[in-house]
PDB file of N, CA and C in Angstrom:
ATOM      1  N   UNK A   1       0.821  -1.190   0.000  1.00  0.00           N
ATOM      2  CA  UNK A   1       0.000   0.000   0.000  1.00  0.00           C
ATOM      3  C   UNK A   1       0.868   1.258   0.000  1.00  0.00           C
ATOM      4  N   UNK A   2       2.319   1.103   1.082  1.00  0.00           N
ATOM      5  CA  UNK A   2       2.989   2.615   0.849  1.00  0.00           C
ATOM      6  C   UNK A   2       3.380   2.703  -0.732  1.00  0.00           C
ATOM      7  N   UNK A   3       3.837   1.935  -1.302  1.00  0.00           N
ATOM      8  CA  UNK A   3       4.031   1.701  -3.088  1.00  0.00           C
ATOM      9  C   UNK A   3       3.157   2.639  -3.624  1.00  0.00           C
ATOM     10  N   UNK A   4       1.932   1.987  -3.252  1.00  0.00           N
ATOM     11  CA  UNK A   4       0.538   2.599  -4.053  1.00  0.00           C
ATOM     12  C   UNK A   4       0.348   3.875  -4.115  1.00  0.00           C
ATOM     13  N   UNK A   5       0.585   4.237  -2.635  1.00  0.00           N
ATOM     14  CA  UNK A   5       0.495   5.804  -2.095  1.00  0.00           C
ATOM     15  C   UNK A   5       1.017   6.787  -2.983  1.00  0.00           C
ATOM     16  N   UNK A   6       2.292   6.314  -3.310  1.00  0.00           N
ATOM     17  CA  UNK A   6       3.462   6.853  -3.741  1.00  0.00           C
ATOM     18  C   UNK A   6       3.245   7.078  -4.904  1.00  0.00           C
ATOM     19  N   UNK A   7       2.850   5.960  -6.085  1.00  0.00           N
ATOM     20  CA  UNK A   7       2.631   6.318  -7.434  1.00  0.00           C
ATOM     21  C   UNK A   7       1.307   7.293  -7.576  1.00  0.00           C
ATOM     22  N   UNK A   8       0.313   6.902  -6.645  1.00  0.00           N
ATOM     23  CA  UNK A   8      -0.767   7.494  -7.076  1.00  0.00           C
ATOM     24  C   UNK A   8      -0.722   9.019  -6.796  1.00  0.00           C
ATOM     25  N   UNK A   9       0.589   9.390  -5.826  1.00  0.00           N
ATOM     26  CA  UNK A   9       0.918  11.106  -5.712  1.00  0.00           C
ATOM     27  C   UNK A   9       1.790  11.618  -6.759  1.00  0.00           C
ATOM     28  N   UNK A  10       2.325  10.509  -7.434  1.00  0.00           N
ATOM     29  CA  UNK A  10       3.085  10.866  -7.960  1.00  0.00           C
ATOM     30  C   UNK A  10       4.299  11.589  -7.339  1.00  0.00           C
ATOM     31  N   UNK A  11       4.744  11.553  -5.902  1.00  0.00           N
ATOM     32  CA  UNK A  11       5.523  11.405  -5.066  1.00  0.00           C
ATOM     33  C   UNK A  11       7.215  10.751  -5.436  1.00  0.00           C
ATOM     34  N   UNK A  12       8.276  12.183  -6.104  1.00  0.00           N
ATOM     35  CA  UNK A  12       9.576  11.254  -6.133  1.00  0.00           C
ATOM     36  C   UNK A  12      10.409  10.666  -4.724  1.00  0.00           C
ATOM     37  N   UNK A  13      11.079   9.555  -4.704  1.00  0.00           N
ATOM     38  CA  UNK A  13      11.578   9.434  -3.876  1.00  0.00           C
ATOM     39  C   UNK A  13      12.291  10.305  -3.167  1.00  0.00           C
ATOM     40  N   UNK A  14      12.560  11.400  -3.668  1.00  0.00           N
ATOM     41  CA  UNK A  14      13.361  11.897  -2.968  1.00  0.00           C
ATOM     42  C   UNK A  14      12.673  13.033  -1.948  1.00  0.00           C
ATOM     43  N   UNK A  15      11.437  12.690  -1.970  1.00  0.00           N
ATOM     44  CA  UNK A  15      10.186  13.607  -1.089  1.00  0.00           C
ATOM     45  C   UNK A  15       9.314  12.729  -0.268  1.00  0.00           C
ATOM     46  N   UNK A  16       9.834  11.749  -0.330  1.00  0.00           N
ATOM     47  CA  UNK A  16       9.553  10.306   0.613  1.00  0.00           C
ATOM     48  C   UNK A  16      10.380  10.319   1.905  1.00  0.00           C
ATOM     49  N   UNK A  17       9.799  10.203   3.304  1.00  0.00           N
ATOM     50  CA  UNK A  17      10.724   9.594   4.003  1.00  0.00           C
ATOM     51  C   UNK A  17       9.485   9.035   5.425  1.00  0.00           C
ATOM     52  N   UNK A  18      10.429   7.772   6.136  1.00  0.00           N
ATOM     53  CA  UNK A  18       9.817   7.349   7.324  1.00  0.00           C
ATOM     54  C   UNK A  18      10.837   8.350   8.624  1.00  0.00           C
ATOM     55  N   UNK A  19       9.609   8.431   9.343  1.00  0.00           N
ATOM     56  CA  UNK A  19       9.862   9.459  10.829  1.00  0.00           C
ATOM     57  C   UNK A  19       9.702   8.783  12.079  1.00  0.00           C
ATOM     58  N   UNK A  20      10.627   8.637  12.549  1.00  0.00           N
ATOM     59  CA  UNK A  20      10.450   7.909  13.926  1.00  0.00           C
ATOM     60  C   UNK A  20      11.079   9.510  15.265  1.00  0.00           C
ATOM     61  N   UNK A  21      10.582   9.168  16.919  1.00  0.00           N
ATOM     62  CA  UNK A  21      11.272   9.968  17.664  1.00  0.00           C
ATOM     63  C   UNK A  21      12.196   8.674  18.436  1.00  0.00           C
ATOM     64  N   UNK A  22      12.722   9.676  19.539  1.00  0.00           N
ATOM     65  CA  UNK A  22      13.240   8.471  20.415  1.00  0.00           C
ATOM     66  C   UNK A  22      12.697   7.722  21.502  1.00  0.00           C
ATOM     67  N   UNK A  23      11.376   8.591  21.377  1.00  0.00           N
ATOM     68  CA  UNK A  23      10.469   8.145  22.420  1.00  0.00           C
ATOM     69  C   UNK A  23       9.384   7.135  21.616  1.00  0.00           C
ATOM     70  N   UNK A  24       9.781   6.978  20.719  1.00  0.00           N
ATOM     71  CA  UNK A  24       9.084   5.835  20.114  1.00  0.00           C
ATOM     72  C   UNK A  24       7.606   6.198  19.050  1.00  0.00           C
ATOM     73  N   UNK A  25       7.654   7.846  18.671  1.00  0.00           N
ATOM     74  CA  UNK A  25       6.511   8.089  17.977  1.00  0.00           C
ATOM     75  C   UNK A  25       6.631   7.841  16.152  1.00  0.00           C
ATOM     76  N   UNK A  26       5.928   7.372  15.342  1.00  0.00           N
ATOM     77  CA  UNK A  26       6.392   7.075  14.503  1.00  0.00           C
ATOM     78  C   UNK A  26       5.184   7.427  12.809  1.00  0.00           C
ATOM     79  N   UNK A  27       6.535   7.462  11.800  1.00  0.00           N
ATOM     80  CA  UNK A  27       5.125   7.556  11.170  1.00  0.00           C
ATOM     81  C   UNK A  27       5.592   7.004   9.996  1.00  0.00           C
ATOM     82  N   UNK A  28       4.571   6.069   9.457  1.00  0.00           N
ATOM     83  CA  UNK A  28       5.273   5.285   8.011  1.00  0.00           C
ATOM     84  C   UNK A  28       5.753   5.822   6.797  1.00  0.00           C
ATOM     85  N   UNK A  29       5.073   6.938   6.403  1.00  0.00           N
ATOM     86  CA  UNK A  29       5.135   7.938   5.229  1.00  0.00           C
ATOM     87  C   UNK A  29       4.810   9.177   5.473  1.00  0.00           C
ATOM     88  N   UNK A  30       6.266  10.234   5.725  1.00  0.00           N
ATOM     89  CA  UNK A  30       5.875  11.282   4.767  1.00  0.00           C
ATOM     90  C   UNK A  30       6.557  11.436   4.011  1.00  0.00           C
ATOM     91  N   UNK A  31       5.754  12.794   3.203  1.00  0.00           N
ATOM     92  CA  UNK A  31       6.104  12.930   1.777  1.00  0.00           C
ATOM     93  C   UNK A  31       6.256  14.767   1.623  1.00  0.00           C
ATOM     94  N   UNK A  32       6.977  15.098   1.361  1.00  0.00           N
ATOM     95  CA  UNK A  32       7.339  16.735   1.726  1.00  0.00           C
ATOM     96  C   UNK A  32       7.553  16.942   0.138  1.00  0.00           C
ATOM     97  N   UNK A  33       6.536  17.698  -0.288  1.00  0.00           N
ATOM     98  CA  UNK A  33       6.493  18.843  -1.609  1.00  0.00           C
ATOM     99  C   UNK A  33       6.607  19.923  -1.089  1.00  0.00           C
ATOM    100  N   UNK A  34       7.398  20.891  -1.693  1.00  0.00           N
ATOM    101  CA  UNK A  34       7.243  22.408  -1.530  1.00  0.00           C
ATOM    102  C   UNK A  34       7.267  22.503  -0.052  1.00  0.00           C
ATOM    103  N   UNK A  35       5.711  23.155   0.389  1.00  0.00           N
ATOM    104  CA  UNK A  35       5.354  23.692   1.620  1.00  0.00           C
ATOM    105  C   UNK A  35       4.139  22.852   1.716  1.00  0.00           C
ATOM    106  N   UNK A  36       4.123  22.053   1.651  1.00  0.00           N
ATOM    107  CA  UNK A  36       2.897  20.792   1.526  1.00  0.00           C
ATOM    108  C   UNK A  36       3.794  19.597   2.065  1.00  0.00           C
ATOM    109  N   UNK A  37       3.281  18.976   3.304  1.00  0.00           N
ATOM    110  CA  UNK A  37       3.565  17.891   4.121  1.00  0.00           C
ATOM    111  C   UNK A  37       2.204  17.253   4.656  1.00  0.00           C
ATOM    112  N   UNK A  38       2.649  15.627   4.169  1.00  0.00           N
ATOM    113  CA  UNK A  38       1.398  14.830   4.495  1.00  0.00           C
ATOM    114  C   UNK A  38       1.720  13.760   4.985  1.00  0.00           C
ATOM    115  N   UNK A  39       0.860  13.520   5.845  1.00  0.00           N
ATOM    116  CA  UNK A  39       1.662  11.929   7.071  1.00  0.00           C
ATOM    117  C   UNK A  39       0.592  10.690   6.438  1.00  0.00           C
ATOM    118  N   UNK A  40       0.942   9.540   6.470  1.00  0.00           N
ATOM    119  CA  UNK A  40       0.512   8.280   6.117  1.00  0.00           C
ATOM    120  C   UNK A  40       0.952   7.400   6.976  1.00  0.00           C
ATOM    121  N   UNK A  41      -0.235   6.819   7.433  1.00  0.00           N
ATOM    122  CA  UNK A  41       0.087   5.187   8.214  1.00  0.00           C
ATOM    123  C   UNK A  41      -0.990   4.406   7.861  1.00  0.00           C
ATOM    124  N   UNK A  42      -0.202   3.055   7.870  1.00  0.00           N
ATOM    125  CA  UNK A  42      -1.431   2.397   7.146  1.00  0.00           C
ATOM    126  C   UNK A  42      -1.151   1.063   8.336  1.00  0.00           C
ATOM    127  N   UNK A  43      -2.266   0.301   8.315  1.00  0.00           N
ATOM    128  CA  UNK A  43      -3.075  -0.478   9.529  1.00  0.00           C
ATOM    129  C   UNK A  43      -4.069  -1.057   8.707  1.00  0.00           C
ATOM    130  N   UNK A  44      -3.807  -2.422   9.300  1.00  0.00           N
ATOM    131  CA  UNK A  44      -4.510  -3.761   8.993  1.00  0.00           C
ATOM    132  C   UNK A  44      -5.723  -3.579   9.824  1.00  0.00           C
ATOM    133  N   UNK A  45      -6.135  -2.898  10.488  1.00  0.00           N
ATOM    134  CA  UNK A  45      -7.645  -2.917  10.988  1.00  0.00           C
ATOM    135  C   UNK A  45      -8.640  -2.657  10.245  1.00  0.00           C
ATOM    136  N   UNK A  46     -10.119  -2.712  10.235  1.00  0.00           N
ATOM    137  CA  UNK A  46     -11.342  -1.956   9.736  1.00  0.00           C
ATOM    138  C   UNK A  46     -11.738  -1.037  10.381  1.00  0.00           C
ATOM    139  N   UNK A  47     -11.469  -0.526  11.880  1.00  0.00           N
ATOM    140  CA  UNK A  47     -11.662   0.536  12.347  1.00  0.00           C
ATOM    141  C   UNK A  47     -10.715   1.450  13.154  1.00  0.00           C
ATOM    142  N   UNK A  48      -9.564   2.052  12.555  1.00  0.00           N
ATOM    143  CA  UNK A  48      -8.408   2.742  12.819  1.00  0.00           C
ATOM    144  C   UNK A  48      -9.171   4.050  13.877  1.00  0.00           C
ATOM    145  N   UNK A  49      -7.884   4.330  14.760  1.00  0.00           N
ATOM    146  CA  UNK A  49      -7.952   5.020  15.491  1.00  0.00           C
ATOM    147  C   UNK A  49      -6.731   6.158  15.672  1.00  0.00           C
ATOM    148  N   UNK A  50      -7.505   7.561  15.794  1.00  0.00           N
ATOM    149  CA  UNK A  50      -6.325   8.438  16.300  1.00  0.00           C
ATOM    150  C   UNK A  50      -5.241   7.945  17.277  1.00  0.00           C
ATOM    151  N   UNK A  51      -3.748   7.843  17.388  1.00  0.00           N
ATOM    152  CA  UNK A  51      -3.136   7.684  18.948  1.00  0.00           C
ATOM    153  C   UNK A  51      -2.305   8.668  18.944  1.00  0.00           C
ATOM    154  N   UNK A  52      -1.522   7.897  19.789  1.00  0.00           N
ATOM    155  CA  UNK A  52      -0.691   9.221  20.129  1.00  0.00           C
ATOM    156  C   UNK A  52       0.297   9.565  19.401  1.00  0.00           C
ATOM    157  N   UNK A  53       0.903   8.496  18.994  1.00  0.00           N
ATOM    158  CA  UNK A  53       1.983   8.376  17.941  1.00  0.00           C
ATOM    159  C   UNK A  53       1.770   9.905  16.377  1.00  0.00           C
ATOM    160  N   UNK A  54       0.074   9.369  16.066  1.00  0.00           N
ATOM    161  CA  UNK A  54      -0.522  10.364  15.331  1.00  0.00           C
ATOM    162  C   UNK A  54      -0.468  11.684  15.575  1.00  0.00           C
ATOM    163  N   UNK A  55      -1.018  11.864  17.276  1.00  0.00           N
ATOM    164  CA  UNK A  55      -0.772  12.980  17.446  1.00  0.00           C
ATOM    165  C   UNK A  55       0.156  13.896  17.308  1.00  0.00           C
ATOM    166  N   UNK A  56       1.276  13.287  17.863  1.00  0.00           N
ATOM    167  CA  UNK A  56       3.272  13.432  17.912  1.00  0.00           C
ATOM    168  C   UNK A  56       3.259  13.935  16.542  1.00  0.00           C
ATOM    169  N   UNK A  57       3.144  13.260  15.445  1.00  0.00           N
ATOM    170  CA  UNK A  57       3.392  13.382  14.258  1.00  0.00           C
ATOM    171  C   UNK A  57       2.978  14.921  13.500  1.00  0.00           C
ATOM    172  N   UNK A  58       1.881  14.783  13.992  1.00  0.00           N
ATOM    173  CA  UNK A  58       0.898  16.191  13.279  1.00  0.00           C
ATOM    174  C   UNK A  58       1.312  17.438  13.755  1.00  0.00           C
ATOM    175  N   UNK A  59       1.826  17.412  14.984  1.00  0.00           N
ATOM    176  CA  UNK A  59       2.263  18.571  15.927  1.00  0.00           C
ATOM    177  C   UNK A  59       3.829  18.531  15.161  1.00  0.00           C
ATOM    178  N   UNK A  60       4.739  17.384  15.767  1.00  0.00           N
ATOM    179  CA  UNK A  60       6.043  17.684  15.598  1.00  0.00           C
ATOM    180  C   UNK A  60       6.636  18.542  13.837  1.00  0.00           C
ATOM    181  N   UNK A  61       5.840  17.420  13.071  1.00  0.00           N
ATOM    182  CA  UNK A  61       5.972  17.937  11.557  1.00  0.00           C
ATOM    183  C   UNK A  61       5.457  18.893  11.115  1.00  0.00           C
ATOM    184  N   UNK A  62       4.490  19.420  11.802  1.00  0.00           N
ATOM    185  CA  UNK A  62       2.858  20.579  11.308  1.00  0.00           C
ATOM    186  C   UNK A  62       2.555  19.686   9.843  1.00  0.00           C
ATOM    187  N   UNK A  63       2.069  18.726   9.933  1.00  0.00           N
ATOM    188  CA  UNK A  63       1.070  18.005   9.065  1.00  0.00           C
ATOM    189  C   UNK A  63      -0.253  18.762   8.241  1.00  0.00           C
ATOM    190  N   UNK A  64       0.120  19.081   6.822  1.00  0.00           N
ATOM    191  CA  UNK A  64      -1.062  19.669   6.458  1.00  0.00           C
ATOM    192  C   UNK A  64      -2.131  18.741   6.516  1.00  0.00           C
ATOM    193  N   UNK A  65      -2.250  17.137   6.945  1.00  0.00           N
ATOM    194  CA  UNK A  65      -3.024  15.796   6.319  1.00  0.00           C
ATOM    195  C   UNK A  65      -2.460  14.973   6.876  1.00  0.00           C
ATOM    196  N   UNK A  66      -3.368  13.828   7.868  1.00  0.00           N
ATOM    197  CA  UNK A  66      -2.887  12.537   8.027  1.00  0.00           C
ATOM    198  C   UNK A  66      -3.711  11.891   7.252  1.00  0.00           C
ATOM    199  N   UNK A  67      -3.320  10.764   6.970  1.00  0.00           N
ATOM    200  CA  UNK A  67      -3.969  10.040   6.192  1.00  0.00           C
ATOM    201  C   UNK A  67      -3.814   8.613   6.652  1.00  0.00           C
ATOM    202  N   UNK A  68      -4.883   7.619   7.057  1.00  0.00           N
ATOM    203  CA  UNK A  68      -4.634   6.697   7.945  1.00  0.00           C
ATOM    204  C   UNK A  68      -5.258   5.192   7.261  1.00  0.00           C
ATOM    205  N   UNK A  69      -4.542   4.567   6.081  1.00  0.00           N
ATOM    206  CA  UNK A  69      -4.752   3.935   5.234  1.00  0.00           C
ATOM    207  C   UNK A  69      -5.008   2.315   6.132  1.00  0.00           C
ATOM    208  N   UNK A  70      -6.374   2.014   5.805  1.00  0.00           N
ATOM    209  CA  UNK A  70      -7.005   1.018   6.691  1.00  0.00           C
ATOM    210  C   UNK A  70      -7.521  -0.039   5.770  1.00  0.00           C
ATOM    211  N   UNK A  71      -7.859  -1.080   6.104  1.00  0.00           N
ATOM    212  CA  UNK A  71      -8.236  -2.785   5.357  1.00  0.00           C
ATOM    213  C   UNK A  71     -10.122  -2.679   5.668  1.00  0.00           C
ATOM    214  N   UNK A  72     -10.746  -1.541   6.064  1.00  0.00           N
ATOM    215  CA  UNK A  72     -12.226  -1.359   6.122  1.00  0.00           C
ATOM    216  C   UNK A  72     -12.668  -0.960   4.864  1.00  0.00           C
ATOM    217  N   UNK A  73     -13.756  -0.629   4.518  1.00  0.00           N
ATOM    218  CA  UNK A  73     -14.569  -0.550   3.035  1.00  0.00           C
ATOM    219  C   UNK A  73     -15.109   1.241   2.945  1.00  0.00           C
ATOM    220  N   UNK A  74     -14.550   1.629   4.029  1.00  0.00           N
ATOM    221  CA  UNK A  74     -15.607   3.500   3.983  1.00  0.00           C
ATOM    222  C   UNK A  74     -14.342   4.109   4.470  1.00  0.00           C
ATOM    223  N   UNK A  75     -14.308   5.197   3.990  1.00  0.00           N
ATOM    224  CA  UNK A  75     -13.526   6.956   4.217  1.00  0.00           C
ATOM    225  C   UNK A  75     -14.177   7.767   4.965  1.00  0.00           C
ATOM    226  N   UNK A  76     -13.607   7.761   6.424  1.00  0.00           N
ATOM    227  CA  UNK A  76     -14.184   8.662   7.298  1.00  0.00           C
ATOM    228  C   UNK A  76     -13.072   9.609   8.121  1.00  0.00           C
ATOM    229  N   UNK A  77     -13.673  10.636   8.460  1.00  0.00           N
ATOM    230  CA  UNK A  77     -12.611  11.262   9.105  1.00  0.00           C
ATOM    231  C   UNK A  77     -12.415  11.220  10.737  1.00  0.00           C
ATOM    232  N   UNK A  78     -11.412  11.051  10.915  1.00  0.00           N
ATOM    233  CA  UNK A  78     -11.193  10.968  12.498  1.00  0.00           C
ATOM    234  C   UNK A  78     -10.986  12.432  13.523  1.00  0.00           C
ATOM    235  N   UNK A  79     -10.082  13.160  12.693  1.00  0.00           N
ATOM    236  CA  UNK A  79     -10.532  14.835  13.133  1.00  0.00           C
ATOM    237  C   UNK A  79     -10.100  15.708  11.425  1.00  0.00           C
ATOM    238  N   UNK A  80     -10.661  17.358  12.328  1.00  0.00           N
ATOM    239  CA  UNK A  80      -9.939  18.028  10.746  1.00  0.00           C
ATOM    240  C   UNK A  80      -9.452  17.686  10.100  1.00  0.00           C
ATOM    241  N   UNK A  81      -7.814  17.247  10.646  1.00  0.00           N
ATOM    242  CA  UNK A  81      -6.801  17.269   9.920  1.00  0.00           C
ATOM    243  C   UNK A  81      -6.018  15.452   9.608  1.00  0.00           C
ATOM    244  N   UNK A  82      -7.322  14.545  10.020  1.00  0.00           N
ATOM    245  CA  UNK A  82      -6.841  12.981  10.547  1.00  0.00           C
ATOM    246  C   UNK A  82      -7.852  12.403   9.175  1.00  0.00           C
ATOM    247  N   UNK A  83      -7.727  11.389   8.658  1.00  0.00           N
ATOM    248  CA  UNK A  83      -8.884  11.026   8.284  1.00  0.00           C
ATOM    249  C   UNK A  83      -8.499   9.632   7.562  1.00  0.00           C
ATOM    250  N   UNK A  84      -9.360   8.349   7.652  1.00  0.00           N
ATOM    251  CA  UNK A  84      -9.397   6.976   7.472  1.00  0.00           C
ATOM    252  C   UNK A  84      -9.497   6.683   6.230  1.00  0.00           C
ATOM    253  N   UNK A  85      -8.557   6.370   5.567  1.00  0.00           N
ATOM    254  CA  UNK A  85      -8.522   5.715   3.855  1.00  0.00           C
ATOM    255  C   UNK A  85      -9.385   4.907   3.902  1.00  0.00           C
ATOM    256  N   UNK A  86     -10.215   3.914   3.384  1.00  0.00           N
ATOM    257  CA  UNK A  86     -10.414   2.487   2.450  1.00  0.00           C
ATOM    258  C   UNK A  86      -9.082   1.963   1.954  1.00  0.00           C
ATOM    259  N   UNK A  87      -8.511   1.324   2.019  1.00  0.00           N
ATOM    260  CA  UNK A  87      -7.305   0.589   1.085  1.00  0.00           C
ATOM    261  C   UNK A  87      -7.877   0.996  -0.388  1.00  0.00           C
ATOM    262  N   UNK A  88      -8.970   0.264  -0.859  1.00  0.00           N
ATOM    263  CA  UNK A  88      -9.477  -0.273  -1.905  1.00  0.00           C
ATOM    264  C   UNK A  88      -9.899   1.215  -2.702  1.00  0.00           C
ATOM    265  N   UNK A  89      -9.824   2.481  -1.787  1.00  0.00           N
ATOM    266  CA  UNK A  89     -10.484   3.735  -2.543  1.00  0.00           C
ATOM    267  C   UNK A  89      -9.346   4.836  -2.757  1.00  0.00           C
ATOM    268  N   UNK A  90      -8.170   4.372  -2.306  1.00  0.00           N
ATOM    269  CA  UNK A  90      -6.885   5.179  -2.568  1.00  0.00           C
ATOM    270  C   UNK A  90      -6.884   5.792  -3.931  1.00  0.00           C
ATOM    271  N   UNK A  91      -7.183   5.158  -5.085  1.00  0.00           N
ATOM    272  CA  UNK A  91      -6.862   5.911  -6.006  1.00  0.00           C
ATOM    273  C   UNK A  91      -7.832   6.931  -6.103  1.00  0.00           C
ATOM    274  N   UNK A  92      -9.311   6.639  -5.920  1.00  0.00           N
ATOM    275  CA  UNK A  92     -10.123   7.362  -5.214  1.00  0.00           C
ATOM    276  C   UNK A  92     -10.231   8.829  -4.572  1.00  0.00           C
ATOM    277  N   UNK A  93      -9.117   8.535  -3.511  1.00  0.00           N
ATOM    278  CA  UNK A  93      -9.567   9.289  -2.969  1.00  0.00           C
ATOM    279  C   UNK A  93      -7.848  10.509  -2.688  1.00  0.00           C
ATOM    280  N   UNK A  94      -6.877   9.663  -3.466  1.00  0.00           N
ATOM    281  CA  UNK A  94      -5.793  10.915  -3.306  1.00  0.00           C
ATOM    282  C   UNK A  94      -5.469  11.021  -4.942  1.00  0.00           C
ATOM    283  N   UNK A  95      -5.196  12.559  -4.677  1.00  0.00           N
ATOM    284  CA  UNK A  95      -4.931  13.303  -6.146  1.00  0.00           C
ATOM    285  C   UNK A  95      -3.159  13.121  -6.024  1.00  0.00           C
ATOM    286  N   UNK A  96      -2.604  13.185  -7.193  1.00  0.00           N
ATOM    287  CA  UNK A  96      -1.215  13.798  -7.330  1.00  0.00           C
ATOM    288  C   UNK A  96      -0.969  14.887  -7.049  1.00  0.00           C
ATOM    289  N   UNK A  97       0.286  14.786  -6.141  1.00  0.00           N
ATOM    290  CA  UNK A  97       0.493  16.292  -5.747  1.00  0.00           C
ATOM    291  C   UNK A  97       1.657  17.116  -6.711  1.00  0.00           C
ATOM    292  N   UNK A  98       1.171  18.119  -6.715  1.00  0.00           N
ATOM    293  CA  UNK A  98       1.971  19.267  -7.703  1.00  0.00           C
ATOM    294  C   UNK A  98       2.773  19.982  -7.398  1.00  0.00           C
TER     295      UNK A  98
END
């Protein structure tokens, strides 16, 4: 799925990276264009949840977008700036970024 992410932003590698702290907060994908930063984690559940890790992420990076790529069938949002993929609606539901 991070693969998928990636082509469907049209995302070069070299605007790809994984973020970890030392306190253990982490985040699978971001992807830094310009002044445009977007966080990705993706989870084998059907009903994903904000944590803290998320939180860490959105604050530490200023996250314009989390994006929380899940194995459930619906796109819902978890807050403003948080919100639950479909696996299956990715192409769906992210544009290429410019």
């Amino acid at each position: 799925m991070l693969d998928q992410v990636i082509r469907v932003l049209r995302a070069p590698a070299e605007s790809c990276f994984f973020w970890a702290t030392h306190a253990g907060a982490e985040l699978d994908l971001l992807i830094v264009r310009g002044r445009r930063r977007l966080g990705f984690e993706f989870k084998r559940t059907d009903a994903p949840r904000l944590t803290a890790s998320m939180r860490s992420a959105l604050e530490s990076l200023k996250l314009d977008r989390l994006d929380v790529v899940h194995a459930g069938t619906r796109t819902f949002r978890l807050t403003s700036r948080v919100r639950a993929v479909a696996a299956s609606h990715i192409t769906r539901e992210l544009k290429p970024m410019r």
